[in-house]
C-alpha atoms as a PDB file:
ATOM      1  CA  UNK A   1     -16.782 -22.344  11.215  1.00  0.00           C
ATOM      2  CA  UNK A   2     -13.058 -23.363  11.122  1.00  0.00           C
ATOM      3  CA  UNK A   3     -11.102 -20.521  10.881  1.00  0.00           C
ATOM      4  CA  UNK A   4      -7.302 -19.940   9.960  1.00  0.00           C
ATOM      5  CA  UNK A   5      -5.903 -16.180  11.182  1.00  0.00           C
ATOM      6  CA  UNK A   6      -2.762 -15.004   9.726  1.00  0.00           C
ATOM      7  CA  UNK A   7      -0.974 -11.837  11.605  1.00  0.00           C
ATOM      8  CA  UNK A   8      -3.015 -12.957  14.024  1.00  0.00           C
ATOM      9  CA  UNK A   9      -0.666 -11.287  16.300  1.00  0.00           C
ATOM     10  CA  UNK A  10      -0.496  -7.730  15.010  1.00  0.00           C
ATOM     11  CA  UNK A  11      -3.007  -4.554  15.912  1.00  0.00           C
ATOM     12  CA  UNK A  12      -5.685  -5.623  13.291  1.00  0.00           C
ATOM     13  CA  UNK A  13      -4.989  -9.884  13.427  1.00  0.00           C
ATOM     14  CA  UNK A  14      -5.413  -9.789  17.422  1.00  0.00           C
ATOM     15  CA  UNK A  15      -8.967  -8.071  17.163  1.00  0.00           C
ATOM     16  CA  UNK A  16     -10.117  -9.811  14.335  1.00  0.00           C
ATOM     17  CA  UNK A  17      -9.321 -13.416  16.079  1.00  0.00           C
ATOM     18  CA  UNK A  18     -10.827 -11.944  19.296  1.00  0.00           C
ATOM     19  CA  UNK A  19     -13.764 -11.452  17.173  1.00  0.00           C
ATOM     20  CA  UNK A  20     -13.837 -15.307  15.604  1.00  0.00           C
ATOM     21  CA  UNK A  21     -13.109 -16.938  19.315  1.00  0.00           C
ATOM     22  CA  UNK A  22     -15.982 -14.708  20.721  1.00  0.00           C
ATOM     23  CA  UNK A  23     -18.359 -15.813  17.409  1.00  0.00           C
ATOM     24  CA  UNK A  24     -17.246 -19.436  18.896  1.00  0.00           C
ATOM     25  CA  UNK A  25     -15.484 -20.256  15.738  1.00  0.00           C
ATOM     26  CA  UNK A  26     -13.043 -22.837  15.601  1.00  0.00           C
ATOM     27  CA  UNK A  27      -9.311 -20.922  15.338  1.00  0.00           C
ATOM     28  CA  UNK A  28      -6.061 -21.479  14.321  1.00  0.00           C
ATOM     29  CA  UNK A  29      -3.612 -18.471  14.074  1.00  0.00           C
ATOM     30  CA  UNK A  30      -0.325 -18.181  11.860  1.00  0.00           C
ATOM     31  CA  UNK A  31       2.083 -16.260  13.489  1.00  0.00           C
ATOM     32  CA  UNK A  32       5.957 -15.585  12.774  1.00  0.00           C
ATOM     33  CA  UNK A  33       8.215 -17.826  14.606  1.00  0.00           C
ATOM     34  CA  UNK A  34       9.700 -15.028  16.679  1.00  0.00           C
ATOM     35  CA  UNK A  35       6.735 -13.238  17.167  1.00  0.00           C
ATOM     36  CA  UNK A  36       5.114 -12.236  21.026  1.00  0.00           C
ATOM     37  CA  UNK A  37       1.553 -12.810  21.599  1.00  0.00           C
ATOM     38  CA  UNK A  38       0.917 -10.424  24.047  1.00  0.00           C
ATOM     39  CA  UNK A  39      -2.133  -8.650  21.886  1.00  0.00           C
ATOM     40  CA  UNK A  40      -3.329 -12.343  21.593  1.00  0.00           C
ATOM     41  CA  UNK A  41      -3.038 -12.627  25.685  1.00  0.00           C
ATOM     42  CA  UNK A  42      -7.223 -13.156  26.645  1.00  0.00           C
ATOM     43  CA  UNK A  43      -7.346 -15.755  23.587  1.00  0.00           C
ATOM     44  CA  UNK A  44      -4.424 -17.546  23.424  1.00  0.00           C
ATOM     45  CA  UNK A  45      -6.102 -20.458  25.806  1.00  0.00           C
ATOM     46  CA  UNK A  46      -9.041 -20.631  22.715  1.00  0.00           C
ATOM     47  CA  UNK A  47      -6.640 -20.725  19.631  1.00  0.00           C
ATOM     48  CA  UNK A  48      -4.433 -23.459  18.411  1.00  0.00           C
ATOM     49  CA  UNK A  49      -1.008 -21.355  17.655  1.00  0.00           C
ATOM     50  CA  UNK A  50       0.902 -22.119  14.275  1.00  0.00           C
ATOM     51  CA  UNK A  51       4.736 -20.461  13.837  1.00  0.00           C
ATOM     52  CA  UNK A  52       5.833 -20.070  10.486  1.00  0.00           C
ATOM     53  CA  UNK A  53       7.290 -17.156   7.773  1.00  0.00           C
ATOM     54  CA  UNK A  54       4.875 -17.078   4.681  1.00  0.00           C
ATOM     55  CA  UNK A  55       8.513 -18.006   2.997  1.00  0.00           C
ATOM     56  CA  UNK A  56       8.608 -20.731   4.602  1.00  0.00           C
ATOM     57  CA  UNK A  57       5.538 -22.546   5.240  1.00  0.00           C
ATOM     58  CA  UNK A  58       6.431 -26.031   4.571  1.00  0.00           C
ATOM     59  CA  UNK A  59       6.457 -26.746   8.437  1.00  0.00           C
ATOM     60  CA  UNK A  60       2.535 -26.035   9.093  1.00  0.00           C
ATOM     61  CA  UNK A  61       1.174 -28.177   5.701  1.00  0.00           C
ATOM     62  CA  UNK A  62       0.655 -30.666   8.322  1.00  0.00           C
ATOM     63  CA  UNK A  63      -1.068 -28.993  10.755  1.00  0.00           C
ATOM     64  CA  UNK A  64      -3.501 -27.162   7.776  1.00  0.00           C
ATOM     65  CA  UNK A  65      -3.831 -30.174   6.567  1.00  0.00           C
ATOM     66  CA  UNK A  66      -5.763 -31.891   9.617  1.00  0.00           C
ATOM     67  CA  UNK A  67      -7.256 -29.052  10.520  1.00  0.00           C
ATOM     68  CA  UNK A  68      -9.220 -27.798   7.636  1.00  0.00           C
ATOM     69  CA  UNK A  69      -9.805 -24.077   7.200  1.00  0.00           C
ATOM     70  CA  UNK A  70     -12.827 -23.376   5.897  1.00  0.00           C
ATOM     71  CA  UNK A  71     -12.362 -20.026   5.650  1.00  0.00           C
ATOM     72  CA  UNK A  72      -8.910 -17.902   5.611  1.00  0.00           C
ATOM     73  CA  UNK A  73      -8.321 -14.336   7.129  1.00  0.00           C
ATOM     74  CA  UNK A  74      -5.250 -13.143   5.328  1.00  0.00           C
ATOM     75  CA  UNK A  75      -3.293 -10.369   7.347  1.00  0.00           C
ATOM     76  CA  UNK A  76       0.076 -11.255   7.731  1.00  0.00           C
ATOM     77  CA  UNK A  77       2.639  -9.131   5.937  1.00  0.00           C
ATOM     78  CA  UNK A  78       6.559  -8.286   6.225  1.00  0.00           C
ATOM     79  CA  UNK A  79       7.156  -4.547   6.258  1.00  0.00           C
ATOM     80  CA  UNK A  80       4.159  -2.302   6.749  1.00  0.00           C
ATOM     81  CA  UNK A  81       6.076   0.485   8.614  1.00  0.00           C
ATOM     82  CA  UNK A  82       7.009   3.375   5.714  1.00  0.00           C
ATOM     83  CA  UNK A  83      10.296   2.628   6.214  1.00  0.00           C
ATOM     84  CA  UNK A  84      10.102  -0.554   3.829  1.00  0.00           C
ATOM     85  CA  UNK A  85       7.305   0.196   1.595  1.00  0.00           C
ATOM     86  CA  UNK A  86       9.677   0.597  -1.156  1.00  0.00           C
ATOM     87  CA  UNK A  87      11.807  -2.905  -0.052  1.00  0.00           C
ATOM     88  CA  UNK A  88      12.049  -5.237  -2.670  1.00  0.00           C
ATOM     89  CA  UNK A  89      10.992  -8.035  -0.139  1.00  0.00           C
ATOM     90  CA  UNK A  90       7.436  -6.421  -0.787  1.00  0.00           C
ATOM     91  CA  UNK A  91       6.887  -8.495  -3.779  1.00  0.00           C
ATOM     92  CA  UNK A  92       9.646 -11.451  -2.980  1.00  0.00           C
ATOM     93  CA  UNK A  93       8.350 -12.371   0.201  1.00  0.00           C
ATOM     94  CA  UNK A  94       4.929 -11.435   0.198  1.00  0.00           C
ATOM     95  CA  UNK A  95       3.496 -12.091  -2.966  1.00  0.00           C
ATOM     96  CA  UNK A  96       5.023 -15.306  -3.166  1.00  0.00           C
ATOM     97  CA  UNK A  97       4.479 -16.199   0.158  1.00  0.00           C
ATOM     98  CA  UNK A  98       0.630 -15.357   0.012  1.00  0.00           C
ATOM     99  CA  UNK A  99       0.171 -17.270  -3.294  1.00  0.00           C
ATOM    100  CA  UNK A 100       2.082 -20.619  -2.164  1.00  0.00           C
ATOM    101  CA  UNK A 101      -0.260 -20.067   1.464  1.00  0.00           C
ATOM    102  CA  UNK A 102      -3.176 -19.933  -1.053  1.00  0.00           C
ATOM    103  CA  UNK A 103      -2.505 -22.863  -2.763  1.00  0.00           C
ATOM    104  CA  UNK A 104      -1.859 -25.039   0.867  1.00  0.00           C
ATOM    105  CA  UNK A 105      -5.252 -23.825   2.396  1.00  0.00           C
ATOM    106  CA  UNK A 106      -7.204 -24.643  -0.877  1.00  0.00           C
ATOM    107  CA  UNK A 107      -5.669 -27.751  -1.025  1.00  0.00           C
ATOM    108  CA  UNK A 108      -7.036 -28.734   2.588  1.00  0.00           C
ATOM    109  CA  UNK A 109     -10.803 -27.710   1.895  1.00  0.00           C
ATOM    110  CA  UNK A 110     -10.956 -23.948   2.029  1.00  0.00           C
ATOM    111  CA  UNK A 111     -14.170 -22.175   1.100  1.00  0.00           C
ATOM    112  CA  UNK A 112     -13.945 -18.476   2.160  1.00  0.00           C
ATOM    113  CA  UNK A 113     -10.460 -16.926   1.205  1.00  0.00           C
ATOM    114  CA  UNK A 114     -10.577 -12.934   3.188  1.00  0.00           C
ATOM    115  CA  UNK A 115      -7.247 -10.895   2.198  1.00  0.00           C
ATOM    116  CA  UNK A 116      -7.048  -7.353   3.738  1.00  0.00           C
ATOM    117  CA  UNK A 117      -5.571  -5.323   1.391  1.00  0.00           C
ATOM    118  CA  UNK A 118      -4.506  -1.404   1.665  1.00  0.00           C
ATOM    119  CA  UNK A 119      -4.994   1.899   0.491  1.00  0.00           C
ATOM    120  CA  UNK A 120      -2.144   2.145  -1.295  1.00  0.00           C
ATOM    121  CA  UNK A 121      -3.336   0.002  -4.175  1.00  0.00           C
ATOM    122  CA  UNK A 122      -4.696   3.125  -5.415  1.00  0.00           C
ATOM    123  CA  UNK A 123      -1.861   5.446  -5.330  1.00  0.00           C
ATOM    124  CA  UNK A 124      -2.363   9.190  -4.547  1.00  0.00           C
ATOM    125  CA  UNK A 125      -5.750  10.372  -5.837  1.00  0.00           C
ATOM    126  CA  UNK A 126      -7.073  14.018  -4.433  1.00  0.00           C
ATOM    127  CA  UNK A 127     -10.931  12.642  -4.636  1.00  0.00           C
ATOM    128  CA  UNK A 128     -13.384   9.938  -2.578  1.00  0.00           C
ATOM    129  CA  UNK A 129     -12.038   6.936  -2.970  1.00  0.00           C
ATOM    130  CA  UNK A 130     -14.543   4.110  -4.075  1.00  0.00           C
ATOM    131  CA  UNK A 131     -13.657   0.414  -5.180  1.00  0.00           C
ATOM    132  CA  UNK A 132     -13.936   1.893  -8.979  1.00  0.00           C
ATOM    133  CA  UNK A 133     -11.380   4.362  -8.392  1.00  0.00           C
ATOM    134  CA  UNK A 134      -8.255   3.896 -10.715  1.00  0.00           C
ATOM    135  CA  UNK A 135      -5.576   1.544  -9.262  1.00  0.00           C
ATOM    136  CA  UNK A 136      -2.241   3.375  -9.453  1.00  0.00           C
ATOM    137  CA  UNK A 137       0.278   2.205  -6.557  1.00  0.00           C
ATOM    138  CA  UNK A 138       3.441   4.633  -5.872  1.00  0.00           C
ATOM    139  CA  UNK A 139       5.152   2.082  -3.686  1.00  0.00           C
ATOM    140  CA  UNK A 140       6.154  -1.424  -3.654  1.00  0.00           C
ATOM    141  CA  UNK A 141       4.125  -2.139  -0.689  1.00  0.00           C
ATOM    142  CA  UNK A 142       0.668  -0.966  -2.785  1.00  0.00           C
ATOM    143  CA  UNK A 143       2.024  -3.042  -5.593  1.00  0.00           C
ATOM    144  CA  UNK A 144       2.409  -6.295  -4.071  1.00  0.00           C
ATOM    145  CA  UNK A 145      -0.694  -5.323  -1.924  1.00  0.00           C
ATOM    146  CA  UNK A 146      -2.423  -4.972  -5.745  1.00  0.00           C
ATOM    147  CA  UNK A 147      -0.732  -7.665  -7.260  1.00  0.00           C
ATOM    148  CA  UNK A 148      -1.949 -10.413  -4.193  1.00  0.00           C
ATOM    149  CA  UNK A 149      -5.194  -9.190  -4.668  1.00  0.00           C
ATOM    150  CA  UNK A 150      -5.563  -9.397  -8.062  1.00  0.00           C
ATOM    151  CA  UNK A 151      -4.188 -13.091  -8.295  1.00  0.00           C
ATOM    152  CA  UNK A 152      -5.691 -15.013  -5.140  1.00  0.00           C
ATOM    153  CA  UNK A 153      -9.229 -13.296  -6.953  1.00  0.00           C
ATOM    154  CA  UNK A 154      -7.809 -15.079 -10.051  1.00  0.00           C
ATOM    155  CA  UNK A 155      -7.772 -18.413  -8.297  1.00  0.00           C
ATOM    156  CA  UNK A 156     -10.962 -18.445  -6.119  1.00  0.00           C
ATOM    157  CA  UNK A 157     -12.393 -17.676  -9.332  1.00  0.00           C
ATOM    158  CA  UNK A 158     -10.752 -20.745 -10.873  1.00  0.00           C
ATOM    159  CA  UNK A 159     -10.997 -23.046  -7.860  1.00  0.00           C
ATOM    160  CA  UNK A 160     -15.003 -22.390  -6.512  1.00  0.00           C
ATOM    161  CA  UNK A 161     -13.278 -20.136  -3.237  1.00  0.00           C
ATOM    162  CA  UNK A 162     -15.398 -17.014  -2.051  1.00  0.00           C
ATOM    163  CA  UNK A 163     -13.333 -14.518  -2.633  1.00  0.00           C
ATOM    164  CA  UNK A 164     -13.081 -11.138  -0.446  1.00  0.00           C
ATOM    165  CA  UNK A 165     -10.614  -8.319  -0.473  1.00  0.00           C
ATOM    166  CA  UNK A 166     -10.746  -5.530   1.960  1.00  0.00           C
ATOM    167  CA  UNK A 167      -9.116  -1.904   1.062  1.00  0.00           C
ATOM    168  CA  UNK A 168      -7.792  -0.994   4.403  1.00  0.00           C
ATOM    169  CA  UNK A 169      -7.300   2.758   4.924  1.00  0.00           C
ATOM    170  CA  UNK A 170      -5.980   3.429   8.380  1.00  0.00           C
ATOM    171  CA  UNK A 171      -6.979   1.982  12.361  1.00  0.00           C
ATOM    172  CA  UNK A 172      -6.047   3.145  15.312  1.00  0.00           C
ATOM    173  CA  UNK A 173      -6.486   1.770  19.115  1.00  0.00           C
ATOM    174  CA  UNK A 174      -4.992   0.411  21.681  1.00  0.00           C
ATOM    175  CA  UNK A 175      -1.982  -2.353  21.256  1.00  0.00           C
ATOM    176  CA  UNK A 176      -1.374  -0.136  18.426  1.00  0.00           C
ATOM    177  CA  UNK A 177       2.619  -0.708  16.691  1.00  0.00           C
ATOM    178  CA  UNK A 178       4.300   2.361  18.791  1.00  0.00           C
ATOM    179  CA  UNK A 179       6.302   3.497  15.659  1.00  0.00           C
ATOM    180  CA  UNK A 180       3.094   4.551  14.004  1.00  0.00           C
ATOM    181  CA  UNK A 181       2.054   8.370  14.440  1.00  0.00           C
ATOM    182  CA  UNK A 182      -0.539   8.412  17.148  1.00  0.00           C
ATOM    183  CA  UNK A 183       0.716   5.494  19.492  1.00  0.00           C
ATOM    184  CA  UNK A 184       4.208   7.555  19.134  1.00  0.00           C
ATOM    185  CA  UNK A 185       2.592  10.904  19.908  1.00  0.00           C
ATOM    186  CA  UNK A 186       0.764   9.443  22.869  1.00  0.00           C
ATOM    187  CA  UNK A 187       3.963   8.703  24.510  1.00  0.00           C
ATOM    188  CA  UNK A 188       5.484  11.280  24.067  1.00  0.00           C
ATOM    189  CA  UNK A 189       2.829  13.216  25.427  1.00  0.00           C
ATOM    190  CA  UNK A 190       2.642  11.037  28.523  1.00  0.00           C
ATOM    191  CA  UNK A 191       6.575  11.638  29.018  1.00  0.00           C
ATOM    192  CA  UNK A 192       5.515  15.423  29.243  1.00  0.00           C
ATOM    193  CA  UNK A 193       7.641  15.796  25.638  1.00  0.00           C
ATOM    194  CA  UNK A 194       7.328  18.096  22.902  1.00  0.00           C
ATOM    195  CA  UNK A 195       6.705  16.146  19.667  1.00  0.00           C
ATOM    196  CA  UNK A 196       7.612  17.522  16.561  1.00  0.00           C
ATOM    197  CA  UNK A 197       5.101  17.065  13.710  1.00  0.00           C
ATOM    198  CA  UNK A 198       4.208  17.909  10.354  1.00  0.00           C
ATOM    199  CA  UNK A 199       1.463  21.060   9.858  1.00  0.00           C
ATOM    200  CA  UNK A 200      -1.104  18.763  10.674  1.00  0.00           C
ATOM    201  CA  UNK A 201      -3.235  19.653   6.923  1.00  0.00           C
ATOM    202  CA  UNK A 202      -3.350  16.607   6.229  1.00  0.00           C
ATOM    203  CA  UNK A 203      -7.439  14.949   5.885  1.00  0.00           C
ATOM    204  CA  UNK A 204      -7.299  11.023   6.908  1.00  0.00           C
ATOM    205  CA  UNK A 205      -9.870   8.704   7.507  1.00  0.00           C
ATOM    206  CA  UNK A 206      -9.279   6.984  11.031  1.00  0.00           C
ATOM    207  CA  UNK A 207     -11.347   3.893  11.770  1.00  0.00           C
ATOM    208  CA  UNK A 208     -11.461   2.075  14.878  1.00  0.00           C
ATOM    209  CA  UNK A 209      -9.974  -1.124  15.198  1.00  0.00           C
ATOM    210  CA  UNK A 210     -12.459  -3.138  16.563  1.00  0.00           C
ATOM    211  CA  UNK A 211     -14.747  -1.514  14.261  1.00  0.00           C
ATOM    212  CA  UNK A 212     -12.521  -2.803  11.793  1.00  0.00           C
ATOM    213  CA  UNK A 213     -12.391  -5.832  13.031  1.00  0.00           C
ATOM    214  CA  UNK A 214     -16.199  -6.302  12.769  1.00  0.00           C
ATOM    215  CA  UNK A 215     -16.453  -5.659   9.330  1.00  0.00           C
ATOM    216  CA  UNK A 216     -14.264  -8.195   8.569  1.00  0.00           C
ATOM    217  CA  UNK A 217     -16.387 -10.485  10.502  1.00  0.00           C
ATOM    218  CA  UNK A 218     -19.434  -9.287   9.276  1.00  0.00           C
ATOM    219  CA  UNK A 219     -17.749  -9.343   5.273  1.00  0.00           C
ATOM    220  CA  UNK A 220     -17.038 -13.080   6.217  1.00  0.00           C
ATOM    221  CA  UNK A 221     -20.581 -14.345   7.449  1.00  0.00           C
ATOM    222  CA  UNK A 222     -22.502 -12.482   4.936  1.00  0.00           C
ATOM    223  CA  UNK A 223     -22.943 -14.376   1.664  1.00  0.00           C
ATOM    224  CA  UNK A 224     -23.884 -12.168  -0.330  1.00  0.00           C
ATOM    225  CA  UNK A 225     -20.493 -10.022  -0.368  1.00  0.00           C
ATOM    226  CA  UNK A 226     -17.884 -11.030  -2.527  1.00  0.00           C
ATOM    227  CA  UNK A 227     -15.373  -9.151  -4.732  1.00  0.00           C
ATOM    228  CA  UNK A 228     -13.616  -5.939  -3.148  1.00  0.00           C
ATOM    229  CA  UNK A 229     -14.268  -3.899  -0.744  1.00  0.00           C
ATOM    230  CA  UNK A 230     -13.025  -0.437   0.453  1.00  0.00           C
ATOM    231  CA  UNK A 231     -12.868  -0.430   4.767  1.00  0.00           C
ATOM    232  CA  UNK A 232     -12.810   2.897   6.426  1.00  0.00           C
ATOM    233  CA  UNK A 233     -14.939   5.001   8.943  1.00  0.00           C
ATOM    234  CA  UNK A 234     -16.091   6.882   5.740  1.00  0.00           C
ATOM    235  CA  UNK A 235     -14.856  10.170   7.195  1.00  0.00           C
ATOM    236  CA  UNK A 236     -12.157  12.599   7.183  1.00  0.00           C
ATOM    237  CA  UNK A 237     -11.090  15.027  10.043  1.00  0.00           C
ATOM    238  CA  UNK A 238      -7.467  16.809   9.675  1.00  0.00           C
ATOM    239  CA  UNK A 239      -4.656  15.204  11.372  1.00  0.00           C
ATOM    240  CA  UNK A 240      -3.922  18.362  13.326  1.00  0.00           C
ATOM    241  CA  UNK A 241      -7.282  17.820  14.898  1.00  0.00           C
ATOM    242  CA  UNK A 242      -6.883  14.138  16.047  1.00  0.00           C
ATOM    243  CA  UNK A 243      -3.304  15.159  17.739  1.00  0.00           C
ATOM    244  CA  UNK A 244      -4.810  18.208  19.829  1.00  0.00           C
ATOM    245  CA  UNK A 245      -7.950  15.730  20.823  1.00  0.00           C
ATOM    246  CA  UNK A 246      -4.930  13.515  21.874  1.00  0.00           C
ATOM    247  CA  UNK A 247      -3.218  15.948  23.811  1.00  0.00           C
ATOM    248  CA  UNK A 248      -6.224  17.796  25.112  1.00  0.00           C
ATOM    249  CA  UNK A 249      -6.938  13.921  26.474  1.00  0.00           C
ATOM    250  CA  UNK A 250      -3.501  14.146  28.078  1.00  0.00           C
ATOM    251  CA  UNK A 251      -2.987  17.664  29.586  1.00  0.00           C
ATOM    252  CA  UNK A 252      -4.300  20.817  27.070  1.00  0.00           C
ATOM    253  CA  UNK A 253      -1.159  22.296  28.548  1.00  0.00           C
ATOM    254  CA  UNK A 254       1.430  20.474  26.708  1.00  0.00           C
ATOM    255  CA  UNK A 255       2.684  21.826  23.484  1.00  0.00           C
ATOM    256  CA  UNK A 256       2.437  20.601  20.100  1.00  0.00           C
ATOM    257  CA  UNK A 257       5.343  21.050  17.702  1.00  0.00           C
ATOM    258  CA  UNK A 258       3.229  21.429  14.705  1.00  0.00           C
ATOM    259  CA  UNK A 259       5.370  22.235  11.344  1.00  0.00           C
ATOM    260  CA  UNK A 260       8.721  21.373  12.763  1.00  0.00           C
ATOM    261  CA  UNK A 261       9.092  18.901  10.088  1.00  0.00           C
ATOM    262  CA  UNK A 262       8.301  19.331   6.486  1.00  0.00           C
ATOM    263  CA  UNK A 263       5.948  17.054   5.090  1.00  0.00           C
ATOM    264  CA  UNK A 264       8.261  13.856   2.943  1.00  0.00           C
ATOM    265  CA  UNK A 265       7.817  14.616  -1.035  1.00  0.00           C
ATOM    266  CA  UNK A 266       5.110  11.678  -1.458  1.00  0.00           C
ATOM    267  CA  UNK A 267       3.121  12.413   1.197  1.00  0.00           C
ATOM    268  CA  UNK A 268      -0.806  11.818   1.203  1.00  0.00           C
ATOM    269  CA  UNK A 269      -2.662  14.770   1.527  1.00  0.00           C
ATOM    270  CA  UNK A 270      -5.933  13.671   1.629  1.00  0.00           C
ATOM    271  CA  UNK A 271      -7.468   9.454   2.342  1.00  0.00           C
ATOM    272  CA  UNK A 272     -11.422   9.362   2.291  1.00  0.00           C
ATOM    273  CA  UNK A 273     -12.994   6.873   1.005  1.00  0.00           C
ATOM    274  CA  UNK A 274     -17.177   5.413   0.816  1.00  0.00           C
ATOM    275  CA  UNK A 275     -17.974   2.729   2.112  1.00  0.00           C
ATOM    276  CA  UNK A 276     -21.470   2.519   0.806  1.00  0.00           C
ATOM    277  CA  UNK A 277     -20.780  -0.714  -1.042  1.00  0.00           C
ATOM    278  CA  UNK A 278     -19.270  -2.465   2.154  1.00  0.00           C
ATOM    279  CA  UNK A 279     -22.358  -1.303   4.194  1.00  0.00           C
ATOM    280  CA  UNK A 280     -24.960  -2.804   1.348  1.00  0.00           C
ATOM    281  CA  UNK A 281     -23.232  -5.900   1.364  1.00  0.00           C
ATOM    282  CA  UNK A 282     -22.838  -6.289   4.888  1.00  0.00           C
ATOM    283  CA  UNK A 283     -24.956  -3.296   6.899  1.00  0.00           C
ATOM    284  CA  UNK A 284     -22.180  -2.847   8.329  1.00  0.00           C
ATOM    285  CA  UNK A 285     -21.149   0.456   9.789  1.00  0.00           C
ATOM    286  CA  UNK A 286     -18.903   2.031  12.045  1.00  0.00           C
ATOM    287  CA  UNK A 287     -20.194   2.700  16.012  1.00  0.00           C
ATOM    288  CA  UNK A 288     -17.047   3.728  18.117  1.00  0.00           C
ATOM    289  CA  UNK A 289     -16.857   7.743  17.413  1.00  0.00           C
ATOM    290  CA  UNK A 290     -13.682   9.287  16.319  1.00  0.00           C
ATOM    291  CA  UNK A 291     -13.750  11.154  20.159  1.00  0.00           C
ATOM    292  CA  UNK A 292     -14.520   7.840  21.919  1.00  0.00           C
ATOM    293  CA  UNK A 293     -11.896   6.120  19.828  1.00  0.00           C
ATOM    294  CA  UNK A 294      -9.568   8.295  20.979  1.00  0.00           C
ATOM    295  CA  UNK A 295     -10.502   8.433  24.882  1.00  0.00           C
ATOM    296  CA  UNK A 296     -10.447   4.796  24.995  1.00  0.00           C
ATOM    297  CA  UNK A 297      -6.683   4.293  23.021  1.00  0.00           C
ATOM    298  CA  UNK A 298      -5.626   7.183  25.466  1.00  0.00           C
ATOM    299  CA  UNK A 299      -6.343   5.463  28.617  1.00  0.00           C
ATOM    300  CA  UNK A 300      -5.218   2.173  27.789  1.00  0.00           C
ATOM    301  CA  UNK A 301      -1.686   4.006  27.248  1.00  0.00           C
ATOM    302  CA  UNK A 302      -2.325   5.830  30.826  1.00  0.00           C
ATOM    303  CA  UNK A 303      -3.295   2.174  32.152  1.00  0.00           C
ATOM    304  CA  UNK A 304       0.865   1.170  31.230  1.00  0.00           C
ATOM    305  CA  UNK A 305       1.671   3.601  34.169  1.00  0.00           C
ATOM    306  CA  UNK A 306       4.400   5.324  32.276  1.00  0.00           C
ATOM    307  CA  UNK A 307       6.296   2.073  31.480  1.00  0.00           C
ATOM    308  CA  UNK A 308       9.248   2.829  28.874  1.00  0.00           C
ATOM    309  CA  UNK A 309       8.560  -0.102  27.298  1.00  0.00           C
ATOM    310  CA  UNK A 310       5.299  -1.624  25.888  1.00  0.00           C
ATOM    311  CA  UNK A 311       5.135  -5.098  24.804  1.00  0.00           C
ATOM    312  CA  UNK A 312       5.652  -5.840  21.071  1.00  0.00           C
END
């Protein structure tokens, strides 16, 4: 299979293409022009490397062209952090940029178009989460998320493509983005710091990334799946819990600076979702434990030896 990885080199992209090489699929990963491909370090000798924005793709037709994607893994994305989720390049850059990608990779012969969507298409609902669930995005970020799913579905539908969409909840792991909770709590931890955290109430389904990863593999292979899907571990355990795992993992002596910061005004209480279609579709389910999840994200931190800096 000939397949063409975008954000290959984020958390998520770098396992999922670690996944294809090992499968001994032909790869070809779509990165940003600037971007380091350190997570991509024990592949990059197995995948042909394309640098381009998705606004500005013009430069790789070429490229897509010869190469021939049979199937797409759609992960790149500009602004995932909180801090732009309301940025109006949500919809100008990424919409856009995902439709006009679309259009180049069906043009060159692709068959299987995978787009990893989010949580956040459904907005804040206090209940189980299942693919029938009301969509209701808060946020640009689940709008455009919503809106790209919606129309690529439109035009697989009109142009013969598989179509899959994956409802991403939350991973964690190692090579993690360090401005995200527990990558940011692990080092401060390991600089013998005090963070300062919310109460900890909140219920969140964690899933681990190469578990994650597999299920995108396994959504891809199986014929039989099509349509949406919602990707999680299909549990919840409090946040408070996961950070004292993490810093009983560290040294059970360091504090914890539970509630010394209010929780923002939109924030989500409670993500669980089932993933009882994904596993019919697929068999798919999760086999790295919350616990062992955890332990193994831990020590790859430790392995950095305190460094101040960890690659990007």
């Amino acid at each position: 299979m000939r397949c063409l990885v975008t954000g290959a080199s984020g958390h998520l992209g770098s396992y999922l293409t670690e996944r294809l090489v090992k499968a001994g699929a032909e790869t070809f990963v779509l990165v940003r022009p600037e971007s380091d491909l350190w997570r991509l370090s024990g592949v990059l000798d197995r995948v042909e490397v394309l640098r381009a924005d998705l606004s500005d793709l013009a430069s790789v037709v070429p490229a897509i062209n010869q190469f021939k994607p049979e199937a797409v893994f759609h992960l790149a994305w500009e602004g995932v952090t909180s801090a732009f989720k309301n940025a109006p390049e949500q919809i100008m850059r990424n919409v856009t940029g995902s439709l006009e990608l679309f259009q180049i990779v069906r043009a060159a012969g692709c068959q299987l178009w995978v787009g990893v969507g989010s949580q956040a298409e459904y907005g804040a609902h206090n209940a189980l989460l299942t693919e029938e669930t009301p969509l209701r995005p808060v946020t640009a970020y689940g709008t455009a998320k919503l809106c790209t799913g919606l129309l690529t579905k439109t035009l697989c539908e009109v142009s013969g493509v598989r179509y899959l969409w994956l409802r991403l909840l939350a991973t964690y792991g190692p090579k993690d983005d360090e401005r995200h909770l527990l990558p940011a709590t692990i080092r401060t931890l390991l600089a013998r710091e005090r963070p300062s955290l919310t109460l900890g109430e909140q219920l969140w389904d964690y899933l681990y990334v190469e578990d994650a990863a597999e299920a995108i593999y396994r959504a891809a292979v199986s014929e039989k799946a099509s349509g949406v899907f919602n990707l999680g571990s299909g549990e919840t355990v409090s946040l408070r819990r996961v950070l004292e795992r993490i810093r009983d993992l560290i040294d059970p002596a360091l504090p914890l600076g539970f509630g010394e910061i209010p929780y923002p005004k939109d924030q989500l209480m409670r993500l669980e979702t089932s993933i009882e279609r994904l596993h019919e579709a697929t068999t798919w389910e999760p086999t790295v434990s919350l616990d062992e999840g955890l332990r193994r994200t831990v020590d790859w931190y430790k392995a950095w030896g305190g460094q101040t800096v960890i690659p990007k």
